[in-house]
Protein backbone atom coordinates (compact mmCIF):
# COMPACT_ATOMS: atom_id res chain seq x y z
CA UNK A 1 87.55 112.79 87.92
CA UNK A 2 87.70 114.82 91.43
CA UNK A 3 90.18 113.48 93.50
CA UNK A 4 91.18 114.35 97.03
CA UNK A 5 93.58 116.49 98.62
CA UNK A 6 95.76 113.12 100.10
CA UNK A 7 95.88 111.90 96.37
CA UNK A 8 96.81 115.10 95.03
CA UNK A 9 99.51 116.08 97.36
CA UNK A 10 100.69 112.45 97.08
CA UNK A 11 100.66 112.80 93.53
CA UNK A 12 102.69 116.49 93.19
CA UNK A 13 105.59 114.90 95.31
CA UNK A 14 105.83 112.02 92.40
CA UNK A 15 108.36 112.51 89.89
CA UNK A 16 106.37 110.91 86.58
CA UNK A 17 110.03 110.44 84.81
CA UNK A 18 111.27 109.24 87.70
CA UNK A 19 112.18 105.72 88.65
CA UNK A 20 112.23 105.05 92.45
CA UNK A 21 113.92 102.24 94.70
CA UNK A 22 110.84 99.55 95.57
CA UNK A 23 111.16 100.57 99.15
CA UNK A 24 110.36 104.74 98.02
CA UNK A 25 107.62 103.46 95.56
CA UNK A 26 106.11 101.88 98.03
CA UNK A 27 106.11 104.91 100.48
CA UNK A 28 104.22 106.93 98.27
CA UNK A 29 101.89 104.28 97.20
CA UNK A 30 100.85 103.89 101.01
CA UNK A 31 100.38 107.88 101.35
CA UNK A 32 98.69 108.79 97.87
CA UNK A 33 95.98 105.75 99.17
CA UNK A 34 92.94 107.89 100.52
CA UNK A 35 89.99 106.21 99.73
CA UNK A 36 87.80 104.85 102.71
CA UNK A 37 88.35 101.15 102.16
CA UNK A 38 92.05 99.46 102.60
CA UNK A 39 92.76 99.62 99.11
CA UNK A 40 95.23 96.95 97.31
CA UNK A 41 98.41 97.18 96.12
CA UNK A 42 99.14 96.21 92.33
CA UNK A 43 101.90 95.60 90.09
CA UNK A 44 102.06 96.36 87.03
CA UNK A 45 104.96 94.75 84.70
CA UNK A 46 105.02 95.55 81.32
CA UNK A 47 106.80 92.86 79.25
CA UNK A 48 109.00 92.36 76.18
CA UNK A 49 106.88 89.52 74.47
CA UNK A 50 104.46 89.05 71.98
CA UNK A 51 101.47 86.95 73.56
CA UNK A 52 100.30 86.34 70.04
CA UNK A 53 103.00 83.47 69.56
CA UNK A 54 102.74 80.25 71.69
CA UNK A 55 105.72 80.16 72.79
CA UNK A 56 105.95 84.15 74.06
CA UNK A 57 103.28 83.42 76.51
CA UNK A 58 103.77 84.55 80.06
CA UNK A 59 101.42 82.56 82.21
CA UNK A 60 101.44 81.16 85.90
CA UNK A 61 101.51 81.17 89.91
CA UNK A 62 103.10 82.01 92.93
CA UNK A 63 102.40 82.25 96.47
CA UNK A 64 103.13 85.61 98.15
CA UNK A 65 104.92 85.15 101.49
CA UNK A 66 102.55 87.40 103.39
CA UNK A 67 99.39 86.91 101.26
CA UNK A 68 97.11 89.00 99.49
CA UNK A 69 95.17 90.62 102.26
CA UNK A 70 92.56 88.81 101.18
CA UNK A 71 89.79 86.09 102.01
CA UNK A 72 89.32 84.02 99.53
CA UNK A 73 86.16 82.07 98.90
CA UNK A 74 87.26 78.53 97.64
CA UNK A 75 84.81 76.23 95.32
CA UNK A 76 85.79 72.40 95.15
CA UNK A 77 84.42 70.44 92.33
CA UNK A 78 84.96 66.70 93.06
CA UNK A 79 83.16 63.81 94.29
CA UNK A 80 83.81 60.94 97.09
CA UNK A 81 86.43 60.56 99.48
CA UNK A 82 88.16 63.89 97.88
CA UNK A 83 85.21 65.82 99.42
CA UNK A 84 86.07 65.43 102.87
CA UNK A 85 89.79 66.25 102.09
CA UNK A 86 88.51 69.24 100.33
CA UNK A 87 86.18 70.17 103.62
CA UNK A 88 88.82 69.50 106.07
CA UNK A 89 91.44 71.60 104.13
CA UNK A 90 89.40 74.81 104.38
CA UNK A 91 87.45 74.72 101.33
CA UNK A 92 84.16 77.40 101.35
CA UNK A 93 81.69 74.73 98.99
CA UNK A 94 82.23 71.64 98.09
CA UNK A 95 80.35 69.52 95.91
CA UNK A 96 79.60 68.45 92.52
CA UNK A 97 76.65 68.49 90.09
CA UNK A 98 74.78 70.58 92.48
CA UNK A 99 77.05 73.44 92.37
CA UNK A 100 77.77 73.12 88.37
CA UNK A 101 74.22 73.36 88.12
CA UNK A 102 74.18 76.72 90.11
CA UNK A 103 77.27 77.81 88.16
CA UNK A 104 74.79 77.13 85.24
CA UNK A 105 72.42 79.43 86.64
CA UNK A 106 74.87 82.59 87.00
CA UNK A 107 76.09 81.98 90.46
CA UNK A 108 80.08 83.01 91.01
CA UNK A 109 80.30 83.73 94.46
CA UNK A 110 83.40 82.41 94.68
CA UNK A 111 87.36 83.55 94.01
CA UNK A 112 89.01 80.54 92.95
CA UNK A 113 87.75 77.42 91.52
CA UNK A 114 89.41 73.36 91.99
CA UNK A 115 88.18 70.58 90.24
CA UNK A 116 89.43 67.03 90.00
CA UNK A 117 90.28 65.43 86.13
CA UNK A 118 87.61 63.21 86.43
CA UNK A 119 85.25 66.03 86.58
CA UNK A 120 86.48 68.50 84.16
CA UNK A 121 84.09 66.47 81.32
CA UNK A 122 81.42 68.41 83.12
CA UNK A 123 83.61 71.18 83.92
CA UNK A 124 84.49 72.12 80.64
CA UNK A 125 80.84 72.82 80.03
CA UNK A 126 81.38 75.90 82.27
CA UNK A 127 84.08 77.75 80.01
CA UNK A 128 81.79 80.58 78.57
CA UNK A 129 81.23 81.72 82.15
CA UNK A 130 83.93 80.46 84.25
CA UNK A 131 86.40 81.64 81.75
CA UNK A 132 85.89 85.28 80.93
CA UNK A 133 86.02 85.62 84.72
CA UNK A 134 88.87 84.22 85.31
CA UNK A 135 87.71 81.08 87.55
CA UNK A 136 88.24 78.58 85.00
CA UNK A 137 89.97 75.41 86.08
CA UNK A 138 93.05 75.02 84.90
CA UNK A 139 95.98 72.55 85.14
CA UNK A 140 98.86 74.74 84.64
CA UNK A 141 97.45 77.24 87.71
CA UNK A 142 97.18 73.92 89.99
CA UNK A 143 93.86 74.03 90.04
CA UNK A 144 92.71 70.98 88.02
CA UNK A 145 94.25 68.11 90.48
CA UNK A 146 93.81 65.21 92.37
CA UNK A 147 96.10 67.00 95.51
CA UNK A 148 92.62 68.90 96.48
CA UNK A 149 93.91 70.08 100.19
CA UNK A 150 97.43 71.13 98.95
CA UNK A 151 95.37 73.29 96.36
CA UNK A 152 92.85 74.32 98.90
CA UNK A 153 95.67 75.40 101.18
CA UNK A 154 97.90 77.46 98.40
CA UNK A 155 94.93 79.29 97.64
CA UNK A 156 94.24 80.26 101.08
CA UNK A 157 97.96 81.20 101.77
CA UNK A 158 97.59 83.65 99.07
CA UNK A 159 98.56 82.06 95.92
CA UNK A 160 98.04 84.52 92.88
CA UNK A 161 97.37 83.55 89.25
CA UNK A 162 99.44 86.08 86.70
CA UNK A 163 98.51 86.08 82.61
CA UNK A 164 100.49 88.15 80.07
CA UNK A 165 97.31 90.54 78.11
CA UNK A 166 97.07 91.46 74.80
CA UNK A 167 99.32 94.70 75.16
CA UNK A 168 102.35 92.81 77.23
CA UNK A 169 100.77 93.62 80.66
CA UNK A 170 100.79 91.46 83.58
CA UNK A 171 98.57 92.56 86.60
CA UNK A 172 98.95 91.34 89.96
CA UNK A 173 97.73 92.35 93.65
CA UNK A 174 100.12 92.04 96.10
CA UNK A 175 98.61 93.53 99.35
CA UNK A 176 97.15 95.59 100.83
CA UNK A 177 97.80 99.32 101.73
CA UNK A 178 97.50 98.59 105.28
CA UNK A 179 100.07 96.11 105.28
CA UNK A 180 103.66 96.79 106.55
CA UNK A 181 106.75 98.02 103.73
CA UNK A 182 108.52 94.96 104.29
CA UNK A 183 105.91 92.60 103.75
CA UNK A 184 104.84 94.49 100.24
CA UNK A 185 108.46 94.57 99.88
CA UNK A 186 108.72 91.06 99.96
CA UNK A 187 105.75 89.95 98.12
CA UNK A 188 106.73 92.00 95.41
CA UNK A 189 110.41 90.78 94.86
CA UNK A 190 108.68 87.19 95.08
CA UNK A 191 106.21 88.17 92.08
CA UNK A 192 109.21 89.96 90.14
CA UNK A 193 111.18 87.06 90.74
CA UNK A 194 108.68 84.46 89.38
CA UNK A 195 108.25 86.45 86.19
CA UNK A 196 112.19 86.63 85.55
CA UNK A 197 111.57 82.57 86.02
CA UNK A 198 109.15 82.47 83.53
CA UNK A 199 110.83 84.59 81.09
CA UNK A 200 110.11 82.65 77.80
CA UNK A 201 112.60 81.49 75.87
CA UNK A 202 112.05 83.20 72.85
CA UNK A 203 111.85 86.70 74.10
CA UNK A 204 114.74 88.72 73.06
CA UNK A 205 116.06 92.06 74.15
CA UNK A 206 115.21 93.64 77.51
CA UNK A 207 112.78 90.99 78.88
CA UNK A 208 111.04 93.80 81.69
CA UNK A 209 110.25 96.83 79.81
CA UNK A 210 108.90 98.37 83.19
CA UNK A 211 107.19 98.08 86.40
CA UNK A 212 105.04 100.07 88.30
CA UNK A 213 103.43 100.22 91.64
CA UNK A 214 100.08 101.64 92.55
CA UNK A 215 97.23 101.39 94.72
CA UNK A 216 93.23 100.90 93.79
CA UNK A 217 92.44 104.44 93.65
CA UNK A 218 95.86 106.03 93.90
CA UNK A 219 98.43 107.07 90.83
CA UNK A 220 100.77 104.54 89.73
CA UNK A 221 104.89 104.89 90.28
CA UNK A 222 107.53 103.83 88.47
CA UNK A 223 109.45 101.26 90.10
CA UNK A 224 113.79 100.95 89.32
CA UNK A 225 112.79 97.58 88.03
CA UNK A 226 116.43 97.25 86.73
CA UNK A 227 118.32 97.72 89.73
CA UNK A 228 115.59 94.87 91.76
CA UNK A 229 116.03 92.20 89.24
CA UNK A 230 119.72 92.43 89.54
CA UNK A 231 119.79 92.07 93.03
CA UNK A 232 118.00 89.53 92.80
CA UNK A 233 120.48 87.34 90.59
CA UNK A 234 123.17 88.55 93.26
């Protein structure tokens, strides 16, 4: 693959068995991005666990303090008086058998789905294309709940879903390349700090194996992960 001369230059000035202070990784993350588009910034923690055990997995939320840089499109499955909360809370559709039967039909033009319990009977039917996307309901994500406009709200905020993978890997956006060093600063030591939360129980040994920062199109660097999580038990 071709890449540009901002990428390359970016990339020659990267030490690969290097690892760099947050605040440095994210410097050359912002000047390797050269694409046209403001590209995202993404973590990417690899973790001590194996997912294949139930009680190894690594699964749940958080809401970045500056966002994600990005709009989100907001479907709310319910019916009755939660409809109106959902509307008046900011929520893009809002509805019931209407939009399942859509949903049915192939549409996903949306980036986060709610649904109330008392729907999720009808819900449920969705999994096979809801789920391999990623816009499955879900109670442990918040998502599946009666508190529709505190959900609505989160989501909007920028609240971000992580998931352990097959391999260990947890991938998350948080920001965009156009947003200030603090602010990806901060939104990353709020992710890293979740994940040390949710370290399982039964994962021994170095919980964070490592932890790298890169943007969409740009080459990923190695973040000091070790030095950030103990400053953030200080």
């Amino acid at each position: 693959m071709k890449r540009g001369k901002r990428y390359n230059s970016a990339a020659e000035k990267m030490d690969r068995d290097k690892l760099y202070s947050l605040a440095e990784a994210i410097g050359l993350v912002k000047e390797a991005a050269a694409a046209k588009f403001d590209e995202s910034v993404e973590v990417a923690a690899n973790l001590n666990v194996d997912p294949k055990k139930a009680d190894q997995q690594v699964r749940g939320t958080v809401v970045l303090p500056h966002g994600t840089g990005k709009s989100v499109k907001i479907l709310v499955l319910t019916r009755g008086e939660k409809e109106k909360e959902a509307q008046e809370a900011g929520a893009d559709f809002v509805g019931s058998n209407e939009f399942i039967d859509k949903i049915k039909e192939g549409w996903t033009d949306f980036d986060v789905a709610i649904a109330t319990p008392d729907m999720m009977g009808d819900v449920g039917k969705l999994g096979k294309i809801l789920g391999p996307r990623g816009l499955m309901p879900n109670p442990k994500s918040g998502t599946v709940t009666f508190e529709v406009a505190k959900a609505v709200q989160e989501a909007k905020a920028g609240k971000v879903e992580y998931r352990v993978d097959k391999a260990g890997n947890i991938h998350v956006a948080v920001g965009k390349v156009s947003f200030g060093p603090e602010q990806l600063k901060e939104n990353t030591r709020v992710l890293l700090g979740e994940l040390v939360r949710a370290k399982p129980s039964a994962a021994k040994g170095q919980y964070i194996k490592s932890l790298t920062l890169s943007s969409t199109m740009g080459p990923g660097v190695r973040v000091d992960h070790m030095t950030e999580v103990a400053a953030l038990k200080m």
